[in-house]
C-alpha atoms as a PDB file:
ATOM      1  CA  UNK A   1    -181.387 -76.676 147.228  1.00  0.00           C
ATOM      2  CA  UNK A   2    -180.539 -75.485 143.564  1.00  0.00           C
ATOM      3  CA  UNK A   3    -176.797 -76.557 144.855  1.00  0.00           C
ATOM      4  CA  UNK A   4    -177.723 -80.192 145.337  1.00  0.00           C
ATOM      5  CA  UNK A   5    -179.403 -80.438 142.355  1.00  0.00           C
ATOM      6  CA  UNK A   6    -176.378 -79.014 140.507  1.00  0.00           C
ATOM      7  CA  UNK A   7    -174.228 -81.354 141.949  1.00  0.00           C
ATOM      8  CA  UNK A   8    -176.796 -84.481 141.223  1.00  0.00           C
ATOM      9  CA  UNK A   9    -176.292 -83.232 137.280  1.00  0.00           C
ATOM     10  CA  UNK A  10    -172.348 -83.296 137.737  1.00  0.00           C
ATOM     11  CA  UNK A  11    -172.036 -87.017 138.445  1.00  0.00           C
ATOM     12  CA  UNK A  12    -174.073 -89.842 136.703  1.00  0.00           C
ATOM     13  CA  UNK A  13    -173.426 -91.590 140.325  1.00  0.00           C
ATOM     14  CA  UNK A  14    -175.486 -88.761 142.409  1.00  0.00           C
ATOM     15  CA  UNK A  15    -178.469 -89.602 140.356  1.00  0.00           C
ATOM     16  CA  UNK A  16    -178.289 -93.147 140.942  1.00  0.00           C
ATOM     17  CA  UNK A  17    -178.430 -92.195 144.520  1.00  0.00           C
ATOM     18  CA  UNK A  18    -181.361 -89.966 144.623  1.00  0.00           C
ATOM     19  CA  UNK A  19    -183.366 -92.490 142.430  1.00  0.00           C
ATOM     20  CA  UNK A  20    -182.358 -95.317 145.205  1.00  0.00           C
ATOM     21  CA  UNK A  21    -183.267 -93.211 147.917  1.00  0.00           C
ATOM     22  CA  UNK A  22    -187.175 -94.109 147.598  1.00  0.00           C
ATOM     23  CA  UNK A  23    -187.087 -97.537 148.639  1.00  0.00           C
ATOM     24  CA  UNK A  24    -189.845 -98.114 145.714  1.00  0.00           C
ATOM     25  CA  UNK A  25    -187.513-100.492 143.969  1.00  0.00           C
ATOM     26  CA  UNK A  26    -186.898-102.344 146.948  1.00  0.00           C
ATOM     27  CA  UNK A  27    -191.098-102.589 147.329  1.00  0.00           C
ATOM     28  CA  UNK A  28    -191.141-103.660 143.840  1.00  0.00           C
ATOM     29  CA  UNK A  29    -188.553-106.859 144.346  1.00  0.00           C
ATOM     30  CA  UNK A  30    -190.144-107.873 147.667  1.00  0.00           C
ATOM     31  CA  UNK A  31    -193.999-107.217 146.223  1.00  0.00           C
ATOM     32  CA  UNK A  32    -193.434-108.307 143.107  1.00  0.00           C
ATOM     33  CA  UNK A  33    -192.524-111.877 143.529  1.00  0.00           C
ATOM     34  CA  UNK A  34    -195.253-112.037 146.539  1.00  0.00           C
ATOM     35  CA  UNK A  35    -198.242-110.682 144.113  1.00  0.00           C
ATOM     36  CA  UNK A  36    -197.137-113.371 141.702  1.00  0.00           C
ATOM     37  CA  UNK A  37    -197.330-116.305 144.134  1.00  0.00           C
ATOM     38  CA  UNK A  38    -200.492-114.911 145.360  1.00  0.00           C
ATOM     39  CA  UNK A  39    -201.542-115.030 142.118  1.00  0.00           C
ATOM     40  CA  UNK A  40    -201.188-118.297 141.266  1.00  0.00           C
ATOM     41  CA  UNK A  41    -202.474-119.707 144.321  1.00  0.00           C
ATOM     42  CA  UNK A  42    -205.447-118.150 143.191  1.00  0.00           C
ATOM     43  CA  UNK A  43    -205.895-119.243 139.999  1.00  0.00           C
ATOM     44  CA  UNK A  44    -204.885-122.780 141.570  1.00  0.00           C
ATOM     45  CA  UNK A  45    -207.396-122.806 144.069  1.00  0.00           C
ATOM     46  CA  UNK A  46    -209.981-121.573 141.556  1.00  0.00           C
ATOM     47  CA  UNK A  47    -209.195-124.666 139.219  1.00  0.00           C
ATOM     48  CA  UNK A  48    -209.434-127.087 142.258  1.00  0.00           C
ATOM     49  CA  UNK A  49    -212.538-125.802 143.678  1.00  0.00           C
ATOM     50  CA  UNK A  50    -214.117-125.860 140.027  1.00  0.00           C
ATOM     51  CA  UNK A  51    -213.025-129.565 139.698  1.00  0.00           C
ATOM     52  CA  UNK A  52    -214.167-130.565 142.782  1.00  0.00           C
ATOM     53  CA  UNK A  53    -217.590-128.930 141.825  1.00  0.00           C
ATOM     54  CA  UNK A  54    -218.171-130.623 138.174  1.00  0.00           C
ATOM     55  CA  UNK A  55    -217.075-134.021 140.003  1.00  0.00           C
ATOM     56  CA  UNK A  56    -219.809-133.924 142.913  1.00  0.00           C
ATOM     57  CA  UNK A  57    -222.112-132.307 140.442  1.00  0.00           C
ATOM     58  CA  UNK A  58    -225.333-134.317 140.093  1.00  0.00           C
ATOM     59  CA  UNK A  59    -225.124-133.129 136.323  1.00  0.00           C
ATOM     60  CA  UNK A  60    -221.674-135.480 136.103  1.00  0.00           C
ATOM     61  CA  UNK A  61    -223.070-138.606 138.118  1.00  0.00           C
ATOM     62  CA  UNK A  62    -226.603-138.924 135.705  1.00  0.00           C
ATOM     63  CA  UNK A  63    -224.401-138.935 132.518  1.00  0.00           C
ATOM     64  CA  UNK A  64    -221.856-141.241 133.841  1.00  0.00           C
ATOM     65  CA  UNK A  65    -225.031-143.787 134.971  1.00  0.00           C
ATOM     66  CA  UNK A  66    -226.697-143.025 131.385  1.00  0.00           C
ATOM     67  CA  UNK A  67    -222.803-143.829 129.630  1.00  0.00           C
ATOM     68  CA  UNK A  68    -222.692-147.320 131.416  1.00  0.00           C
ATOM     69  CA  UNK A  69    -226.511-148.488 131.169  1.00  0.00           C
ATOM     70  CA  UNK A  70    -226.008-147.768 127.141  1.00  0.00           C
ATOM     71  CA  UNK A  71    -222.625-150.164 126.953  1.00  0.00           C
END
């Protein structure tokens, strides 16, 4: 064992191999990108759903009858 990592401190190009070895960087470019989209698809739906709320809101439809009876 103390062999391999004596020959992993010889070449740059052994360490580069051991760190690839994981597959963790490979997660990361395949998760990354998906947690992002999920992401905004969240925040998306979030804003669309509160919109949707505040214009069906009984709140919205009084003022709006109040702003045209005053004009």
């Amino acid at each position: 064992m103390t062999a391999l990592f004596a020959a992993l401190d010889a070449s740059p190009a052994g360490l580069a191999m051991l760190a690839h070895q994981g597959g963790w960087d490979e997660a990361l470019l395949i998760g990354g990108p998906i947690i992002v989209i999920a992401g905004l698809l969240v925040l998306a739906k979030r804003r669309v759903d509160a919109a949707d709320l505040g214009a069906h809101s009984p709140d919205s439809a009084d003022s709006e009858a109040s702003s045209q009876t005053s004009d």
